[in-house]
PDB file of N, CA and C in Angstrom:
ATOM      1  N   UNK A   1     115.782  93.556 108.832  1.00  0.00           N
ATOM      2  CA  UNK A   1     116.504  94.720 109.299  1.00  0.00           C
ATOM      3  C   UNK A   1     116.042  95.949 108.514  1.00  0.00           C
ATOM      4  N   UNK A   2     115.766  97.294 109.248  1.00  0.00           N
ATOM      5  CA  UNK A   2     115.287  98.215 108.564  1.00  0.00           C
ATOM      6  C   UNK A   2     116.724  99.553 108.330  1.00  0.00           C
ATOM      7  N   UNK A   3     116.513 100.270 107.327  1.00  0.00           N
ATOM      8  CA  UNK A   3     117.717 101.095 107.380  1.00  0.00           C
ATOM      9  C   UNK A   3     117.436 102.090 108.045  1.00  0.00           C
ATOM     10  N   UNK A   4     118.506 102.868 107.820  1.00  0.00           N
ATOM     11  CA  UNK A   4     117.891 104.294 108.725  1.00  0.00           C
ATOM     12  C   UNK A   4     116.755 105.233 108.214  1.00  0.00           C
ATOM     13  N   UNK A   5     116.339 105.038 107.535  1.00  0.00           N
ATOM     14  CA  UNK A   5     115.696 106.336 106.940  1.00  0.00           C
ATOM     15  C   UNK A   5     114.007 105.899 106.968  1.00  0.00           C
ATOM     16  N   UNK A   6     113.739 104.368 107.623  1.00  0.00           N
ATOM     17  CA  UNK A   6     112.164 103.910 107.587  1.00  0.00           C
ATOM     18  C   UNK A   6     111.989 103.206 109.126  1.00  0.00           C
ATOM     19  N   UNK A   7     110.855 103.201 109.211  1.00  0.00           N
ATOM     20  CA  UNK A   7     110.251 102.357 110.350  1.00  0.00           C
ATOM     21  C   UNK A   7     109.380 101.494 109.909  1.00  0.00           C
ATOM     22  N   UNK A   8     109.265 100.422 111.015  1.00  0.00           N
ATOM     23  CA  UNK A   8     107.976  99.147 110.439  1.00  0.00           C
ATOM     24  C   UNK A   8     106.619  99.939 110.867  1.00  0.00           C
ATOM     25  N   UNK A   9     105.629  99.273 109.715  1.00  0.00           N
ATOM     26  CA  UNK A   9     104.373  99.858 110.505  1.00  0.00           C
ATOM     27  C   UNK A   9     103.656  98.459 110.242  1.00  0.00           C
ATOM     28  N   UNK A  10     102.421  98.640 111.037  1.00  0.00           N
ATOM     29  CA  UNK A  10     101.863  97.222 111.348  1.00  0.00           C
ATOM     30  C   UNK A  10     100.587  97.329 110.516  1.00  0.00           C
ATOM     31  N   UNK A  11     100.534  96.776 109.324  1.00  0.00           N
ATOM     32  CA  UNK A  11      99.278  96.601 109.065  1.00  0.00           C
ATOM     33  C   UNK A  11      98.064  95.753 109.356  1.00  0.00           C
ATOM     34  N   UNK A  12      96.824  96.158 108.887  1.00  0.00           N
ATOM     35  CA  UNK A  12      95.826  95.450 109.501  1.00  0.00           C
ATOM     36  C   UNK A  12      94.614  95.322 108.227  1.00  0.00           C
ATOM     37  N   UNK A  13      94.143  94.132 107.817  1.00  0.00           N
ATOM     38  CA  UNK A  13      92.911  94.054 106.513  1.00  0.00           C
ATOM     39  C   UNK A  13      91.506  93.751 107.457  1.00  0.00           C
ATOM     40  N   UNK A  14      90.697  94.928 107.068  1.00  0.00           N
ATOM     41  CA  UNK A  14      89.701  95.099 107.490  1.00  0.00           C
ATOM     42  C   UNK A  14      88.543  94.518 106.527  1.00  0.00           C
ATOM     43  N   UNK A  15      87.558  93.849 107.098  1.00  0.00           N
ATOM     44  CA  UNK A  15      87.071  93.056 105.904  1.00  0.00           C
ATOM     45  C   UNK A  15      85.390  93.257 106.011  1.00  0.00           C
ATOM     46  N   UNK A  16      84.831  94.301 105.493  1.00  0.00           N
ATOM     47  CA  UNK A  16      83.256  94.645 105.765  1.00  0.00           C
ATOM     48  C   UNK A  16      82.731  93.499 104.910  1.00  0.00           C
ATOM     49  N   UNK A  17      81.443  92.492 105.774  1.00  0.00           N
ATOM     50  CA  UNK A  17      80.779  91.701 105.537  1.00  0.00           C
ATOM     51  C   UNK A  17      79.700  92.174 105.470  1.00  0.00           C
ATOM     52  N   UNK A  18      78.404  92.122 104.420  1.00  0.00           N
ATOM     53  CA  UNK A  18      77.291  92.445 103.737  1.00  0.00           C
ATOM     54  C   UNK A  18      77.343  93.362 103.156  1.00  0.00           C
ATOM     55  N   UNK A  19      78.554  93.888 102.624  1.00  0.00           N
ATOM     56  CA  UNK A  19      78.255  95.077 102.268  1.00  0.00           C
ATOM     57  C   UNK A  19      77.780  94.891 100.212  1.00  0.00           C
ATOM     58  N   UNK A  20      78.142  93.725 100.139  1.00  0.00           N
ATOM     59  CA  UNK A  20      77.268  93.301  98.036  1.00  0.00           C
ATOM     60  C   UNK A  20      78.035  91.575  98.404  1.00  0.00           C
ATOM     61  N   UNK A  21      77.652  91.362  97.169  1.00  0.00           N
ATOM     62  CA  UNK A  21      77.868  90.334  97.044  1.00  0.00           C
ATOM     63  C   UNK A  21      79.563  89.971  97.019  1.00  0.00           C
ATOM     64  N   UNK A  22      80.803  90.815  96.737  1.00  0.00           N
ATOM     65  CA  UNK A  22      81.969  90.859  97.024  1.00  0.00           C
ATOM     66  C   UNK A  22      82.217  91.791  98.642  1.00  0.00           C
ATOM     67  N   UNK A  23      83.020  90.914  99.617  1.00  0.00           N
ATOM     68  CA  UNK A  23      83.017  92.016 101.097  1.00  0.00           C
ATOM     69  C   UNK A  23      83.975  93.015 100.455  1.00  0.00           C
ATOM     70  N   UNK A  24      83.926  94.298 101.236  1.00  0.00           N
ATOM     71  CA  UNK A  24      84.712  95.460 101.219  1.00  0.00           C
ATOM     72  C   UNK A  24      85.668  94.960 101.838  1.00  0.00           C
ATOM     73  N   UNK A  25      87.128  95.130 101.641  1.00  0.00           N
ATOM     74  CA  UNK A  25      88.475  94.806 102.204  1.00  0.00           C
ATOM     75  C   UNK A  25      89.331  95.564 101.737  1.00  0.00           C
ATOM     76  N   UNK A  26      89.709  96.270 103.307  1.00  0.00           N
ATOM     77  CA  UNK A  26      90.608  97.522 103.252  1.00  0.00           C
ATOM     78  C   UNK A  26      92.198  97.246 104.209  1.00  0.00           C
ATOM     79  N   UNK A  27      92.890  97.563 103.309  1.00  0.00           N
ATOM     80  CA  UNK A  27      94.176  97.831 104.460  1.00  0.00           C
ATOM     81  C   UNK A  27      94.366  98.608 105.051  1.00  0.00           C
ATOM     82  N   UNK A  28      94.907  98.578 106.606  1.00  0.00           N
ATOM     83  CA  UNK A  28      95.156 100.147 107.205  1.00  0.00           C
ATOM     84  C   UNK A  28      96.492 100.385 107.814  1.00  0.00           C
ATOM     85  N   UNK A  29      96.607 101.231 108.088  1.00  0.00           N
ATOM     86  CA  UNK A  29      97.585 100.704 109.582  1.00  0.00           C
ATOM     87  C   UNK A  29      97.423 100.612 110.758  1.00  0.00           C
ATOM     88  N   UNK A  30      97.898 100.471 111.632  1.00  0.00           N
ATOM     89  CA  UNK A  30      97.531 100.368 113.037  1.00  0.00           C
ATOM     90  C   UNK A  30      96.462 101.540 113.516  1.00  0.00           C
ATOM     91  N   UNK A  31      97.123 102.896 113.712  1.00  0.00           N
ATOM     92  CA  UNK A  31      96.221 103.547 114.197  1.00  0.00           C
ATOM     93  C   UNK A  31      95.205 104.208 113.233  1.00  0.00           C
ATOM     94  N   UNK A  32      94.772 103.906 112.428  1.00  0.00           N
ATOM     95  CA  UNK A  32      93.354 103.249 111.616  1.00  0.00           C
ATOM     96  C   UNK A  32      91.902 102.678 111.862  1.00  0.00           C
ATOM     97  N   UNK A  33      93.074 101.845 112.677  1.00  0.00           N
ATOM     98  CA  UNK A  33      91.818 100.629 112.732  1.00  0.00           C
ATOM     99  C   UNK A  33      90.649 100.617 113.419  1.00  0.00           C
ATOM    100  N   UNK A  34      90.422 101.526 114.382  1.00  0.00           N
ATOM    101  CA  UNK A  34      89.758 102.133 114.982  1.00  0.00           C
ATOM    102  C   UNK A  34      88.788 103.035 113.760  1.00  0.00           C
ATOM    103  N   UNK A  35      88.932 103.908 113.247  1.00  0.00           N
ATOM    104  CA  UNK A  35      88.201 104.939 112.904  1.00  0.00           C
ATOM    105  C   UNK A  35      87.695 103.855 111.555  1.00  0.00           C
ATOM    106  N   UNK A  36      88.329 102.959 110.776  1.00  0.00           N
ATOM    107  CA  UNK A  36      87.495 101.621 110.145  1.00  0.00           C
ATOM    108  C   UNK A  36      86.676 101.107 110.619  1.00  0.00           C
ATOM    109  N   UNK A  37      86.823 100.871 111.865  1.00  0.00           N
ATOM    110  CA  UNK A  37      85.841  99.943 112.484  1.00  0.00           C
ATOM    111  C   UNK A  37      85.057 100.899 112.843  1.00  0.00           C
ATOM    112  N   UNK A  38      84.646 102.253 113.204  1.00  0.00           N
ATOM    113  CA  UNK A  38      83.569 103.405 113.317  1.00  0.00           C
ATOM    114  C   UNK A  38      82.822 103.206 111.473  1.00  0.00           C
ATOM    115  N   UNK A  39      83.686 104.100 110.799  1.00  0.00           N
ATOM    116  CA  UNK A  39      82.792 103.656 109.182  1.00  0.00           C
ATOM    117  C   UNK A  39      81.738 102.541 109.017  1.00  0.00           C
ATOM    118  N   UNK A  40      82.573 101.519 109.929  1.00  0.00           N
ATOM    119  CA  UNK A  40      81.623 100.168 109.273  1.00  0.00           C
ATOM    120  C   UNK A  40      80.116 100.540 110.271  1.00  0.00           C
ATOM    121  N   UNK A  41      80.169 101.038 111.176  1.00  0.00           N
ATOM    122  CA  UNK A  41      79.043 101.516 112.079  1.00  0.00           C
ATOM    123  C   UNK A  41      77.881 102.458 111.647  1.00  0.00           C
ATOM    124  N   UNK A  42      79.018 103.531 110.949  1.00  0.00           N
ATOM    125  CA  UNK A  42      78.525 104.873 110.124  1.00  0.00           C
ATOM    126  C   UNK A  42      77.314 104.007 109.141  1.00  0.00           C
ATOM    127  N   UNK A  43      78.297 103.159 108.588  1.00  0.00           N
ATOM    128  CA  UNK A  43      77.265 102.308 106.921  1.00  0.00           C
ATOM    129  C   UNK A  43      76.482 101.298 107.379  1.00  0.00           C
ATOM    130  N   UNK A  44      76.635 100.672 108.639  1.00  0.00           N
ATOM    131  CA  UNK A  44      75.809  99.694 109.062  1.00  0.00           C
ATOM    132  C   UNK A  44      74.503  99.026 107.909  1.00  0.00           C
ATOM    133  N   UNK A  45      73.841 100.426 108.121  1.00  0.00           N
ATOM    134  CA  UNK A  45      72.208 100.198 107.631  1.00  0.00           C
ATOM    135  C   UNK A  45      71.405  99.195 108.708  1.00  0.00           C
ATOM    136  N   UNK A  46      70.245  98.877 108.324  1.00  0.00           N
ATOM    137  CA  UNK A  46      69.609  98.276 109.136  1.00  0.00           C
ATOM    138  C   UNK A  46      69.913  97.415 110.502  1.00  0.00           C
ATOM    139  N   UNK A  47      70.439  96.381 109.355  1.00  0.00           N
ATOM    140  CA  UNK A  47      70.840  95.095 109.963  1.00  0.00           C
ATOM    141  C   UNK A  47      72.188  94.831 110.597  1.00  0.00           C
ATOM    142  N   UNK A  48      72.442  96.104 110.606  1.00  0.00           N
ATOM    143  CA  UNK A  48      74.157  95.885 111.136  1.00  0.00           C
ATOM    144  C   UNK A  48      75.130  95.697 110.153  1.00  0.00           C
ATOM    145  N   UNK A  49      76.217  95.447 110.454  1.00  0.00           N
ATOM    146  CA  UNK A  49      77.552  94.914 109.354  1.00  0.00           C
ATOM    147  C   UNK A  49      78.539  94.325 110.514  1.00  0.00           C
ATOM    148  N   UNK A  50      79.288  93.339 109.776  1.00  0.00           N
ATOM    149  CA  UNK A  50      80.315  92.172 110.464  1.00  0.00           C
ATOM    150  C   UNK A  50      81.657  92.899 110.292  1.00  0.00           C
ATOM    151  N   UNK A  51      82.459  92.932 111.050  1.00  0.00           N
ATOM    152  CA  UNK A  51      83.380  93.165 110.639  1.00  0.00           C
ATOM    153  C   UNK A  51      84.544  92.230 110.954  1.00  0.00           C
ATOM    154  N   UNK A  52      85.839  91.801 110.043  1.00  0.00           N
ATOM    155  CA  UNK A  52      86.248  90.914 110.622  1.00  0.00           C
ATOM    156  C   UNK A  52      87.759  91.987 110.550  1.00  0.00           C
ATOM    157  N   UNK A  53      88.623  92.034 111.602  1.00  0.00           N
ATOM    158  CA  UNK A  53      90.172  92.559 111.759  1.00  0.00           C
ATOM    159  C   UNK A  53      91.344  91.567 111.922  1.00  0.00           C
ATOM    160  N   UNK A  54      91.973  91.664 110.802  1.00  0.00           N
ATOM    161  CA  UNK A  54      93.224  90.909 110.937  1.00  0.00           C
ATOM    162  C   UNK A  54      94.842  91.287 110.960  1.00  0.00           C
ATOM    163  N   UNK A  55      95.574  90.987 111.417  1.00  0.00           N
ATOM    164  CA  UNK A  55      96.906  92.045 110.924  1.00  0.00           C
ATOM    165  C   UNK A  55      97.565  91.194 109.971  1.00  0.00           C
ATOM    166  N   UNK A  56      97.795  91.990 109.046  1.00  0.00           N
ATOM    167  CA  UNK A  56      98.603  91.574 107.716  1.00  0.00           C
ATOM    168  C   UNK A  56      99.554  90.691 108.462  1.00  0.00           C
ATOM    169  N   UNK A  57     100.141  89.639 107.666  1.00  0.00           N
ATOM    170  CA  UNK A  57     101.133  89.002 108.132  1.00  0.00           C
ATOM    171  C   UNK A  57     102.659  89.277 108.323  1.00  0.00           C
ATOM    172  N   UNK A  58     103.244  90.276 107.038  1.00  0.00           N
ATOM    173  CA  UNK A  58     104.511  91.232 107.389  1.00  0.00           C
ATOM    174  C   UNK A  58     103.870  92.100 107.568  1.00  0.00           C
ATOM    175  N   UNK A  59     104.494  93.357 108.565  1.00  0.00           N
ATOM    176  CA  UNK A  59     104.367  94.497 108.859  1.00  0.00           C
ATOM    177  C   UNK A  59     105.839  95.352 107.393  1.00  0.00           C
ATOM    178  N   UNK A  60     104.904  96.642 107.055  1.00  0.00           N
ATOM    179  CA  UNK A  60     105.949  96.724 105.607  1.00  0.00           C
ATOM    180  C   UNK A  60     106.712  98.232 106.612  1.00  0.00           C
ATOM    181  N   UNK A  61     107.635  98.207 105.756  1.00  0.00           N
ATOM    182  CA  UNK A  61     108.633  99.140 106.206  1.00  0.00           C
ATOM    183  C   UNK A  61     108.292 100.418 104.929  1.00  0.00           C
ATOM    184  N   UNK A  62     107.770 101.689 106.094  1.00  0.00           N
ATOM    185  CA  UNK A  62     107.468 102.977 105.580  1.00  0.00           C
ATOM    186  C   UNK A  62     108.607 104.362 105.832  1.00  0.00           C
ATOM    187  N   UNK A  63     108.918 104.579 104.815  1.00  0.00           N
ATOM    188  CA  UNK A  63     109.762 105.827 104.867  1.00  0.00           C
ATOM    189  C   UNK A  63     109.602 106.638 105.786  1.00  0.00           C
ATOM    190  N   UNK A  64     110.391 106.990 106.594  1.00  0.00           N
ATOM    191  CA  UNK A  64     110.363 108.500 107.752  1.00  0.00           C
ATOM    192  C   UNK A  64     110.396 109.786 107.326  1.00  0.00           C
ATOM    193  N   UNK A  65     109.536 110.763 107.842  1.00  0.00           N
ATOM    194  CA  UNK A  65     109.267 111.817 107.052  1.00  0.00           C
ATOM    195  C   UNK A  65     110.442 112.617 107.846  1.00  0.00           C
ATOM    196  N   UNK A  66     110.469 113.616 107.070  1.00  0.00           N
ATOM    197  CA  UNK A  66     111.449 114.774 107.766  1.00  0.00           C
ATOM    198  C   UNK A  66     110.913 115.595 108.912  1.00  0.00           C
ATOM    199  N   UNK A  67     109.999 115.140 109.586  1.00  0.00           N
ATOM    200  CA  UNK A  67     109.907 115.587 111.390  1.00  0.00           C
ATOM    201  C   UNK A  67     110.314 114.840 112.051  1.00  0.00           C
ATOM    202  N   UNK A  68     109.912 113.561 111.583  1.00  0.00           N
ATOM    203  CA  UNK A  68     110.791 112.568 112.657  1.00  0.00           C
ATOM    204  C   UNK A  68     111.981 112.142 112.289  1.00  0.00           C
ATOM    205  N   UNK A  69     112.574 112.944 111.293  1.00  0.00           N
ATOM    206  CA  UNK A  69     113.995 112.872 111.164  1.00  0.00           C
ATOM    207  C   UNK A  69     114.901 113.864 111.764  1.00  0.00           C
ATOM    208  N   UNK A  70     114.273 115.032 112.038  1.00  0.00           N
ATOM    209  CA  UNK A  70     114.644 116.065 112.932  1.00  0.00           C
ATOM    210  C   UNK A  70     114.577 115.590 114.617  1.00  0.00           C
ATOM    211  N   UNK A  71     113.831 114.988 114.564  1.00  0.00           N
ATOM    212  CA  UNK A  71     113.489 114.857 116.393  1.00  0.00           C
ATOM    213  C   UNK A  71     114.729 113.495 116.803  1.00  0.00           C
TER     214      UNK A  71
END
């Protein structure tokens, strides 16, 4: 149950493959995940890059800012 003052947001771990010998692994949120998955394109390099997208398993509850507390 969330209180009044937050909403759930959905996260997602983005996981760049070749990028060294440890992958790059980023959290985002939903509308993210998109412009992550462009970066990994941006850095490609040669051979391409893998990307793997997963959604976090809880979605975490983020504070509401004061516009959408007005609306």
């Amino acid at each position: 149950m969330t209180s009044r003052g937050q909403r759930v947001v959905q996260l997602y771990e983005i996981t760049y493959l070749g990028t060294g010998p440890e992958p790059e692994v980023r959290t985002v949120e939903a509308g993210e995940v998109a412009a992550a998955i462009e970066y990994a394109g941006e850095h490609a390099g040669e051979h391409g890059m893998q990307v793997h997208v997963r959604p976090c398993r809880r979605p975490v509850e983020k504070p509401r800012t004061k516009e959408e507390d007005a609306s």
